[in-house]
Protein backbone atom coordinates (compact mmCIF):
# COMPACT_ATOMS: atom_id res chain seq x y z
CA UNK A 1 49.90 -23.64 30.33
CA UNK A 2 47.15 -21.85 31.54
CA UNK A 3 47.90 -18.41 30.24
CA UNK A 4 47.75 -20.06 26.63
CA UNK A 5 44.98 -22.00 26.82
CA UNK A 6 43.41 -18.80 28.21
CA UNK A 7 44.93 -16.77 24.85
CA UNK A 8 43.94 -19.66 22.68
CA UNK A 9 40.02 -19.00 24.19
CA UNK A 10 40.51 -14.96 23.40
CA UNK A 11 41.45 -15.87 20.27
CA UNK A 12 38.72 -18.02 19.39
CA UNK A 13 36.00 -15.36 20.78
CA UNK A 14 37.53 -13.00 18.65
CA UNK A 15 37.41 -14.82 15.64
CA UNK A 16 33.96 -15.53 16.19
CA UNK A 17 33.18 -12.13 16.50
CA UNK A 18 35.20 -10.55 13.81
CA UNK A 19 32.65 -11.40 11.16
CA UNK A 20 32.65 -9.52 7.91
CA UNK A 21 30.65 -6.87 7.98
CA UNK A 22 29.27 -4.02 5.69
CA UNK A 23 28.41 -0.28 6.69
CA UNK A 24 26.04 2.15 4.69
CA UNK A 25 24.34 4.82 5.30
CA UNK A 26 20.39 6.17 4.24
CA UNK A 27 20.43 9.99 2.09
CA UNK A 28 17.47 11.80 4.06
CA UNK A 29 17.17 13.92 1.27
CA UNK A 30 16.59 17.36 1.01
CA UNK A 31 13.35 17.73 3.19
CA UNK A 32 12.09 16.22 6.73
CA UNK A 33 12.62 12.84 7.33
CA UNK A 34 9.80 10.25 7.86
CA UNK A 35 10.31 6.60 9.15
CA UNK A 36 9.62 4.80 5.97
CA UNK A 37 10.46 1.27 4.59
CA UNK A 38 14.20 1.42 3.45
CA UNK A 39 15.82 -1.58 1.20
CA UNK A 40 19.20 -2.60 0.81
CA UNK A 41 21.13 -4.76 -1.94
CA UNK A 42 21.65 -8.32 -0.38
CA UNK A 43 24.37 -8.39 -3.18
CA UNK A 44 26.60 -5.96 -1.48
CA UNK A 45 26.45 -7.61 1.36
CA UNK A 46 27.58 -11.28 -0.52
CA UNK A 47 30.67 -8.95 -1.97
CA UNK A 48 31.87 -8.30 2.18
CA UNK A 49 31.64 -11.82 2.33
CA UNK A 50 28.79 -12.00 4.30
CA UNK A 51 27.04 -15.08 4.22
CA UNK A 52 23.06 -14.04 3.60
CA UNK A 53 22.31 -17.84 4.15
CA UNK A 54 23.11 -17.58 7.52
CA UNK A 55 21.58 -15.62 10.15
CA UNK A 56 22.11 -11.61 10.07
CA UNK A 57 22.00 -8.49 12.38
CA UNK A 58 21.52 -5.22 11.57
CA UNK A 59 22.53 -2.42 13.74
CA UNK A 60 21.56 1.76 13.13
CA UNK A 61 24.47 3.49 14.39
CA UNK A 62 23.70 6.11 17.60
CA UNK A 63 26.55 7.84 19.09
CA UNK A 64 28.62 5.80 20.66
CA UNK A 65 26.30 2.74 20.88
CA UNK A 66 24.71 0.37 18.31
CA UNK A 67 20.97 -0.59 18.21
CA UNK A 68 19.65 -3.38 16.69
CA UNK A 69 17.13 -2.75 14.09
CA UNK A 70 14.58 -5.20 13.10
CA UNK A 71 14.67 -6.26 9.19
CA UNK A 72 12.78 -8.93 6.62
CA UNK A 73 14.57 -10.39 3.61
CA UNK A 74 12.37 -10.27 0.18
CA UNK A 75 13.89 -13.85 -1.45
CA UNK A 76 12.35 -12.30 -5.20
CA UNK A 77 14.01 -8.94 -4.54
CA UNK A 78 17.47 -10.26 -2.82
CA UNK A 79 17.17 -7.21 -0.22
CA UNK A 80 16.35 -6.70 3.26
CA UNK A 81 13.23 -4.03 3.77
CA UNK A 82 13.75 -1.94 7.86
CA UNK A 83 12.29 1.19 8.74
CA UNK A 84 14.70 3.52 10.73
CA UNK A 85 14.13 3.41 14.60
CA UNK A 86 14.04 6.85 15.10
CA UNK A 87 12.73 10.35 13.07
CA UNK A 88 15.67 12.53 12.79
CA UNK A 89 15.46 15.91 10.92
CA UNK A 90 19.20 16.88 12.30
CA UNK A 91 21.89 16.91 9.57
CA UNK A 92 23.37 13.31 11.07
CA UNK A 93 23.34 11.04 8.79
CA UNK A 94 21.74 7.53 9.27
CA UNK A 95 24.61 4.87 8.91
CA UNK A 96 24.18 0.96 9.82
CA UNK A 97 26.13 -2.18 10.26
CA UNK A 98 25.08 -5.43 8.73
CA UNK A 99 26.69 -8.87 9.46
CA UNK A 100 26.39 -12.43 10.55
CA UNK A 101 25.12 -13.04 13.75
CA UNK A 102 21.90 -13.91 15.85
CA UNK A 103 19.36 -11.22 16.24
CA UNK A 104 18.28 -10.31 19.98
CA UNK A 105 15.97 -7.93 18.53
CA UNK A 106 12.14 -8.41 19.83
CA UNK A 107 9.69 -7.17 17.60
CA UNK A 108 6.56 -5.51 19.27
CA UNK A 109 5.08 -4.06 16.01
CA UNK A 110 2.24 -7.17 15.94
CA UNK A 111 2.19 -7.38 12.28
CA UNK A 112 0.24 -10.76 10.88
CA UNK A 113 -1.84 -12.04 8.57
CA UNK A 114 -4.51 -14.43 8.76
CA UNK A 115 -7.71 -15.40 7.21
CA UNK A 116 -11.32 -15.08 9.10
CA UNK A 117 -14.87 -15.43 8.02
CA UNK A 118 -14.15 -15.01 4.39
CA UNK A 119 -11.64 -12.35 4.85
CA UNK A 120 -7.87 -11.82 4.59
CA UNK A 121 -6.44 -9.39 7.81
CA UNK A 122 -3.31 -7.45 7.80
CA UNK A 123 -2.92 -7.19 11.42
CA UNK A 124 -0.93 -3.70 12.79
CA UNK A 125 -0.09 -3.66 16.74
CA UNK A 126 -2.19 -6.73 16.73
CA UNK A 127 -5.54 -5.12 15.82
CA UNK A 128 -7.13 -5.27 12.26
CA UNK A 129 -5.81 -3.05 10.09
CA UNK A 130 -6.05 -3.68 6.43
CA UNK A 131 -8.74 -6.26 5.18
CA UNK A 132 -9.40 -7.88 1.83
CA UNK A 133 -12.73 -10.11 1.13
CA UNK A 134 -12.44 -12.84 -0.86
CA UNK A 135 -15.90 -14.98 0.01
CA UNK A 136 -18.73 -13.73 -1.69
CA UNK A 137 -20.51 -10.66 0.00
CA UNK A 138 -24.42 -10.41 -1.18
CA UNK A 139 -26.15 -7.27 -0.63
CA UNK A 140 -29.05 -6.72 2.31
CA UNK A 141 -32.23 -8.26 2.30
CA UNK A 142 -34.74 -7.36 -0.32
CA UNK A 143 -31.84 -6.22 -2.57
CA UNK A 144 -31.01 -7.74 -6.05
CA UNK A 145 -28.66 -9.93 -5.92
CA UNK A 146 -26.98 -8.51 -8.72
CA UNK A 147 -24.79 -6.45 -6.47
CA UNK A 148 -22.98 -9.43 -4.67
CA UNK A 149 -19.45 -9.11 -4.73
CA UNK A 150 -15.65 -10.58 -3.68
CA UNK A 151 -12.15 -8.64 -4.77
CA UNK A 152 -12.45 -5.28 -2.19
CA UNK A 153 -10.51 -3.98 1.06
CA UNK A 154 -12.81 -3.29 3.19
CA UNK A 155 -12.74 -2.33 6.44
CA UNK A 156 -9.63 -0.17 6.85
CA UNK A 157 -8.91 0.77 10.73
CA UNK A 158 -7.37 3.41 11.86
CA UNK A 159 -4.69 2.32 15.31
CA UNK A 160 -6.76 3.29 17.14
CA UNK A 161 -9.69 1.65 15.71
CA UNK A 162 -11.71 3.84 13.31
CA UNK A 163 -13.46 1.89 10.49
CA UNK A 164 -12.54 4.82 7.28
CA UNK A 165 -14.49 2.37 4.40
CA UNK A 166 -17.91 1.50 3.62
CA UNK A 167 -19.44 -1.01 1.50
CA UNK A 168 -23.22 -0.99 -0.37
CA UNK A 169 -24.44 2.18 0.95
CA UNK A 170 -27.72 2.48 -0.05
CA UNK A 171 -27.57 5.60 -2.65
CA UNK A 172 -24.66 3.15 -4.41
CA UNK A 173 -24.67 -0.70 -3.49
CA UNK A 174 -22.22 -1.23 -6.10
CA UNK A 175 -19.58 0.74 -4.13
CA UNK A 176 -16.91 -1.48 -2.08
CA UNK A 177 -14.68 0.29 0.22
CA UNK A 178 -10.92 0.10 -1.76
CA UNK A 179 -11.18 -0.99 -5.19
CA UNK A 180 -10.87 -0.62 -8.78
CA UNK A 181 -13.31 -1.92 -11.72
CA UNK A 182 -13.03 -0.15 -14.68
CA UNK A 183 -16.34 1.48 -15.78
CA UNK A 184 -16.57 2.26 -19.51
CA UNK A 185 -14.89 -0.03 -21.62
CA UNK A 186 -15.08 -1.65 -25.20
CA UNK A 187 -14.78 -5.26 -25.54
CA UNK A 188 -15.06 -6.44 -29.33
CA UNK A 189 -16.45 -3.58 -29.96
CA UNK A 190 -19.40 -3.89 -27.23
CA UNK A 191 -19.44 -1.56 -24.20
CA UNK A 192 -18.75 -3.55 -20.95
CA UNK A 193 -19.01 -2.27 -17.31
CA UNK A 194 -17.43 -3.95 -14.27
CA UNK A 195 -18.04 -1.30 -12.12
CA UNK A 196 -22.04 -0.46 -12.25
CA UNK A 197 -22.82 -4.00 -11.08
CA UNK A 198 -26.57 -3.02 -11.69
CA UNK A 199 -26.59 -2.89 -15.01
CA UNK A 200 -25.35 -6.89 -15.02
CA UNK A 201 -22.32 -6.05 -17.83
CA UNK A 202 -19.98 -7.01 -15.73
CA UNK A 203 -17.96 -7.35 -12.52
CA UNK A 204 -14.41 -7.96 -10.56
CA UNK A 205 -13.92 -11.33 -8.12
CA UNK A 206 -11.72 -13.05 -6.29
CA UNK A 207 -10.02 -16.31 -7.86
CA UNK A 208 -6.99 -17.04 -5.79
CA UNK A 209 -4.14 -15.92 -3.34
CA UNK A 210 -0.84 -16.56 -4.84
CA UNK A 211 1.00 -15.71 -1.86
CA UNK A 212 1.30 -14.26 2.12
CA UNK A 213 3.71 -13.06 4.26
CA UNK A 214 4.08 -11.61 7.60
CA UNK A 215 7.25 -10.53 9.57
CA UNK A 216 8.23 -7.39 11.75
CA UNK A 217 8.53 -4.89 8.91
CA UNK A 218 5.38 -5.96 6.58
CA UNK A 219 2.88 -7.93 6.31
CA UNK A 220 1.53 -8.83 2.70
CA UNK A 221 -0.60 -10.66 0.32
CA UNK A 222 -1.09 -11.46 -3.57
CA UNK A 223 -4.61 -12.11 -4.54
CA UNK A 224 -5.71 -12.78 -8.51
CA UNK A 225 -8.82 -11.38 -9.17
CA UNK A 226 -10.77 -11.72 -12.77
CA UNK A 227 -12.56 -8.88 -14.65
CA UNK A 228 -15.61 -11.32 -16.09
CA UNK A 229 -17.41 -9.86 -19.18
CA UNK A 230 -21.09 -10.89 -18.73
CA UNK A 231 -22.45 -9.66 -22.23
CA UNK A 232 -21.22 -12.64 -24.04
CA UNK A 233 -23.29 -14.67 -25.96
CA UNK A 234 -22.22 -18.23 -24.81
CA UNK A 235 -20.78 -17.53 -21.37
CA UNK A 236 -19.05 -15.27 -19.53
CA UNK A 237 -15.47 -14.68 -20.38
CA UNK A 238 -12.50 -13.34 -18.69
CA UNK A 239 -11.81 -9.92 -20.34
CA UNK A 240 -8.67 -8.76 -18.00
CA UNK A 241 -6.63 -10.83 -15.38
CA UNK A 242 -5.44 -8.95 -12.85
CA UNK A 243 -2.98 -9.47 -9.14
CA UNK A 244 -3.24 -7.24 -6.76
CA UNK A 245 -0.96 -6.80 -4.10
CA UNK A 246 -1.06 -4.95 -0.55
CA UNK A 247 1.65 -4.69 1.71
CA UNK A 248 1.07 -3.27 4.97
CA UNK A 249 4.07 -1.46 7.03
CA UNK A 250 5.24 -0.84 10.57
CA UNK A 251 6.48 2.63 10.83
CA UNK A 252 7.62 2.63 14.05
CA UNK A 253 5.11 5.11 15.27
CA UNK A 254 1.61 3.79 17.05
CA UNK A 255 -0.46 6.58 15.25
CA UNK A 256 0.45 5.68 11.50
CA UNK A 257 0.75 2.44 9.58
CA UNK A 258 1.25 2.58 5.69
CA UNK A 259 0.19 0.32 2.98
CA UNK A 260 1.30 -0.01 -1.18
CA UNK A 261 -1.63 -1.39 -3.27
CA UNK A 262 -0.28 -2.54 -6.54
CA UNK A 263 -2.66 -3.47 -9.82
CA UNK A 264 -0.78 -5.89 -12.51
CA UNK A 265 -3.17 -6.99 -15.08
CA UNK A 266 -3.13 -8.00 -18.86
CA UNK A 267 -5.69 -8.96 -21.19
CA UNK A 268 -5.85 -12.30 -22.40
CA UNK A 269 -8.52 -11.35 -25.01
CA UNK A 270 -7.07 -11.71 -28.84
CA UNK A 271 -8.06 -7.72 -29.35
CA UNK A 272 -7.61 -6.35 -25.86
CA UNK A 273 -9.39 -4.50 -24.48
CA UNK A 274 -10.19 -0.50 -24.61
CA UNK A 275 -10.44 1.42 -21.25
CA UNK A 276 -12.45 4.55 -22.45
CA UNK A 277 -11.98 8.43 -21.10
CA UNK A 278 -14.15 8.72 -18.36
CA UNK A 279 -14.41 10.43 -15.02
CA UNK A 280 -14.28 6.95 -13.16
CA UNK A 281 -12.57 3.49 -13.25
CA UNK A 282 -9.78 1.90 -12.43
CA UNK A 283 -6.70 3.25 -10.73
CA UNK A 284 -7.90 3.03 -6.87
CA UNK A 285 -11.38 4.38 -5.41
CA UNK A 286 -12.25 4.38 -1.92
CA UNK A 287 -15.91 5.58 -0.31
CA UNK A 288 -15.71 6.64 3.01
CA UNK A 289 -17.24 5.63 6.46
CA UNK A 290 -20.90 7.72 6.14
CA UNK A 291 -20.09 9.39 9.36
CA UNK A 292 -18.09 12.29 6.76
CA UNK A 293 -19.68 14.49 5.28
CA UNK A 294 -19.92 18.13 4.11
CA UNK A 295 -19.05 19.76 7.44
CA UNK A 296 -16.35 17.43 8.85
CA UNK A 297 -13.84 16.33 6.30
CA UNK A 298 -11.86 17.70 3.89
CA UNK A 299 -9.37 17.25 1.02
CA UNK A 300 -5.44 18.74 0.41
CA UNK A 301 -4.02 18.12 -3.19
CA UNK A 302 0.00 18.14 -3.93
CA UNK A 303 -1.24 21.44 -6.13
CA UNK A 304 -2.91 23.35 -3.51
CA UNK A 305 -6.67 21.91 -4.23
CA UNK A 306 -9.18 21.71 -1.48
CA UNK A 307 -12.99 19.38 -1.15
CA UNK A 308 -14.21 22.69 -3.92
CA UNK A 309 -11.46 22.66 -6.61
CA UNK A 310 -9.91 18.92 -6.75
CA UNK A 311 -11.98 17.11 -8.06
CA UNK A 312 -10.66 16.69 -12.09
CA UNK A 313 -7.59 17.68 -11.14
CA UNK A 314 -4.18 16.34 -11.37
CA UNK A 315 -1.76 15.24 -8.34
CA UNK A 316 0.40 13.57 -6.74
CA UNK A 317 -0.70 13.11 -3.92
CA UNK A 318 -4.02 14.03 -1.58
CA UNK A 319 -4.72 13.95 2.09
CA UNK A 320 -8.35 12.72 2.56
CA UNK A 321 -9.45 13.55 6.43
CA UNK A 322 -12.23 13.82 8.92
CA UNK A 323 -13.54 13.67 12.21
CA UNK A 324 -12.77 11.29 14.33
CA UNK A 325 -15.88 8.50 15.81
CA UNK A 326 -15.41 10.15 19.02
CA UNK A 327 -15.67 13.70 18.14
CA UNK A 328 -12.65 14.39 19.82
CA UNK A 329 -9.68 15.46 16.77
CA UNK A 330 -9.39 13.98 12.97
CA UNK A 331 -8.29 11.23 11.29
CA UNK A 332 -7.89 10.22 7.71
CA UNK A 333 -5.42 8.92 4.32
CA UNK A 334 -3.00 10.23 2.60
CA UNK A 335 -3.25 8.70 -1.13
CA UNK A 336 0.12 8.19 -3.67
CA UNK A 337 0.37 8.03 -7.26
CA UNK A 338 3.63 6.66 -8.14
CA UNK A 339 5.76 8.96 -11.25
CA UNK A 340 5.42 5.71 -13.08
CA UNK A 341 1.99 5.27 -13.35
CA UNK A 342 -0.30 6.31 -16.53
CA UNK A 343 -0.64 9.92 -16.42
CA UNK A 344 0.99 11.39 -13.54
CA UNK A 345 0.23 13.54 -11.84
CA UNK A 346 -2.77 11.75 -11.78
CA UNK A 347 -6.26 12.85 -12.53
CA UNK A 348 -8.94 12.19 -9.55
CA UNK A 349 -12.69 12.26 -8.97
CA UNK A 350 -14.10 13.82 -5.48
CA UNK A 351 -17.27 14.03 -5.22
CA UNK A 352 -18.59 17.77 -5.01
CA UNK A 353 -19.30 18.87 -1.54
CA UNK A 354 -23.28 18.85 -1.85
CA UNK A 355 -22.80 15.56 -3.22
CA UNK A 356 -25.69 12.25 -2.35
CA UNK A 357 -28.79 15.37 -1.94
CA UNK A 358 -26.52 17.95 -0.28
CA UNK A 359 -25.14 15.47 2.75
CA UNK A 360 -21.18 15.81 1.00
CA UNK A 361 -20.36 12.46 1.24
CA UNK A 362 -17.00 11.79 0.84
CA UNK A 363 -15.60 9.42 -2.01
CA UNK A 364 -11.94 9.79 -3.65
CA UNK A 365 -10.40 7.90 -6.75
CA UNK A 366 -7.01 8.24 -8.85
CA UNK A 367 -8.57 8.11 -11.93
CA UNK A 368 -5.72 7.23 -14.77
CA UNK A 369 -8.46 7.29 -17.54
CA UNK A 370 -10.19 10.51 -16.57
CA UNK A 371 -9.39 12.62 -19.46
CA UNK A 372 -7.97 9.73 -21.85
CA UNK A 373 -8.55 6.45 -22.95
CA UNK A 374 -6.27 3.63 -22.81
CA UNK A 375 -6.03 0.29 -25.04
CA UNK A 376 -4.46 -2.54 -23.46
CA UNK A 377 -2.74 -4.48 -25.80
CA UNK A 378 -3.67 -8.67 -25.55
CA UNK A 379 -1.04 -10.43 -23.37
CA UNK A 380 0.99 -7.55 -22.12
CA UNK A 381 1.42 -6.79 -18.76
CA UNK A 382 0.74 -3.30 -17.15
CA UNK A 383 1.02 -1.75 -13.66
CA UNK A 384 -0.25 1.03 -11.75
CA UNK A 385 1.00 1.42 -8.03
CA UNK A 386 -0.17 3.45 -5.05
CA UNK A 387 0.60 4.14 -1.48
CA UNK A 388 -1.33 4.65 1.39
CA UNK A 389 -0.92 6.32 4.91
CA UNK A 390 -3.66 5.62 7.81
CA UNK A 391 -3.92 8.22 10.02
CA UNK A 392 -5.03 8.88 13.87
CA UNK A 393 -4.64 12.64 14.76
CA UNK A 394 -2.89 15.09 11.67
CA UNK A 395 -0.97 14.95 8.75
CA UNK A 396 0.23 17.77 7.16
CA UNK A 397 1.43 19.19 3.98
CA UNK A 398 5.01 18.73 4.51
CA UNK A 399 4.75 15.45 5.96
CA UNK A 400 2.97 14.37 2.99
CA UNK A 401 5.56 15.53 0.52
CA UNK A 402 8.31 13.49 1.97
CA UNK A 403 6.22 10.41 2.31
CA UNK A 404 5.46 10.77 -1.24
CA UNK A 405 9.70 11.86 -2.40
CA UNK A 406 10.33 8.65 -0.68
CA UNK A 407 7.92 6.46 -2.82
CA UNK A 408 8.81 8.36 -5.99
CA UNK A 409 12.83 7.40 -5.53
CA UNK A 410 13.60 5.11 -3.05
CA UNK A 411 16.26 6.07 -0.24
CA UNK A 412 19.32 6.57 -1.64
CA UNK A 413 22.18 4.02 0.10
CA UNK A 414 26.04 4.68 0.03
CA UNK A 415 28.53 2.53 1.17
CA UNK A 416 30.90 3.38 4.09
CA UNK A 417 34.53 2.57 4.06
CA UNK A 418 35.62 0.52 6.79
């Protein structure tokens, strides 16, 4: 009697730990490999019969042994987002296991949001990482007014705690740290600027968040922000409508943290609106911590261009970096343009070297409208989309290209037979 009921309990365990399950692996491509977000198909998973309502492990596949790899499910998407445990540049491929089951996994990667004195954080290994003001920030003392602002990312940290961004320098108090007002445009026909705040056209704030999120892969938010046309007669009017979104990643690696920055906006003016060719607005402009300047930074293009020949040139992407607070090595950002944004490769503005009386200050911007205009049609949506890596120590050329083949065309996934 009690060799069955001792079968009948094998049997049971066994059943419960036979779940469907679903093997794939992760094309490296034809390059080095990076730790990077990779997605995968919740769909594929429901055709193993695995139940996505219930709780899930993932495992990367090592040798002879498993190891659990930490995931987040995007509901809108239907996929889970991980980033590989480990860097491999061997020819081994990268295969995991997905089933039902209850995660030991403990995530150290101390990703969080959370508001504080009129800011939004995106926290990385528990520090500030990525911030986003949305209170209003007026300028110093003695300064018009005119140049208060909300709607900007400012500061961005390095890991291990370099501020890279820098808001209302004196030479420009209109600059913000990240952002993206677009300078000359035509509104019925009138000439409206959001970006020179000091000429009281126009300007960019902050309306709402529409959403947050924090886990152990990302961290993200969804802010609306309103382009507000200050010429008009009767009051000020909305002249674009815009949502930005940043979503900050682990990487796995306590020297690097990545972040997307994605513009959706629309005009909900009966003409639209007309972005004219100029060399800046829009797209995504950052100015840079004042402690870089001509002799300590310096700028690598996709195409080869350094701090002398970028700036009006196309690319797709550009390594922006510079001495680090301490003195002791460099730090920086490597910038994105996705394929599908409005003329990729994409045109940029970098200041000259003797820029600001001969100091070199250091400002970068993807520039879509550069070299031609664009009308945005009333009511229809458009998108451009970036990525971001933060930096301690180097980054090189190589590295660069693979972080940016990775955000052109996501990881490739093929399924494993069983």
């Amino acid at each position: 009697m009690r060799a069955i009921v001792f079968l009948l309990i094998i049997s049971i365990l066994w059943s419960c730990n036979s779940e469907n399950s679903i093997r794939f692996t992760v094309d490296k491509g034809d390059g080095i490999f990076l730790t990077q977000p990779v997605s995968f198909d919740l769909k594929k998973a429901e055709e193993a019969q695995i139940d996505i309502k219930k709780p899930m492990v993932l495992f990367q596949e090592a040798g002879k042994k498993n190891i659990e790899v930490s995931f987040q499910i995007n509901q809108k998407e239907n996929k889970i987002w991980f980033v590989p445990v480990t860097e491999k540049n061997s020819d081994e491929p990268l295969n995991y296991s997905l089933r039902n089951g209850v995660s030991s996994y403990k995530s150290d990667s101390g990703l969080s949001e959370k508001k504080q004195d009129g800011s939004l954080q995106l926290n990385f290994q528990n520090k500030p990482a990525v911030s986003y003001r949305y209170e209003m920030t007026y300028p110093p003392e003695g300064v018009d007014s005119i140049f208060k602002k909300s709607g900007y990312i400012h500061p961005i940290i390095t890991p291990k705690g370099d501020t890279l961004t820098r808001i209302q320098p004196n030479d420009h108090y209109h600059h913000y740290g990240l952002w993206g007002p677009w300078t000359h445009t035509q509104v019925d026909g009138e000439r409206v600027d959001f970006w020179n705040l000091g000429d009281g056209m126009g300007t960019v704030l902050f309306k709402e968040f529409k959403n947050t999120e924090a886990g152990d892969v990302y961290a993200s938010f969804t802010a609306t922000q309103e382009h507000i046309d200050l010429k008009t007669k009767e009051e000020p009017q909305v002249a674009l409508n815009e949502d930005i979104q940043v979503k900050l990643w682990n990487l796995n690696r306590a020297d690097r943290y990545m972040f997307d920055y994605t513009s959706e906006f629309s005009s909900p003016l009966e003409k639209g609106i007309l972005f004219e060719a100029y060399r800046y607005g829009g797209g995504l402009g950052l100015r840079f911590n004042e402690r870089w300047k001509a002799d300590n930074c310096s700028v690598l293009t996709s195409e080869g261009n350094d701090r002398l020949t970028a700036d009006g040139t196309n690319a797709k992407w550009c390594i922006v970096s510079g001495e680090a607070s301490d003195g002791k090595g460099m730090n920086g950002i490597l910038f994105m343009s996705h394929p599908k944004n409005r003329n990729h490769p994409e045109p940029m503005r970098i200041w000259p070297i003797d820029a600001n009386g001969g100091r070199g200050d250091m400002f970068f911007e993807f520039c879509p409208i550069r070299h031609e205009e664009w009308k945005i049609e009333p009511n229809k949506r458009y998108e451009l989309n970036y990525r971001m890596v933060v930096f301690d120590g180097a980054l090189n050329a190589e590295e660069a290209e693979a972080y940016w083949q990775s955000f052109a065309k996501e990881n490739q996934i093929e399924l494993i037979n069983k």
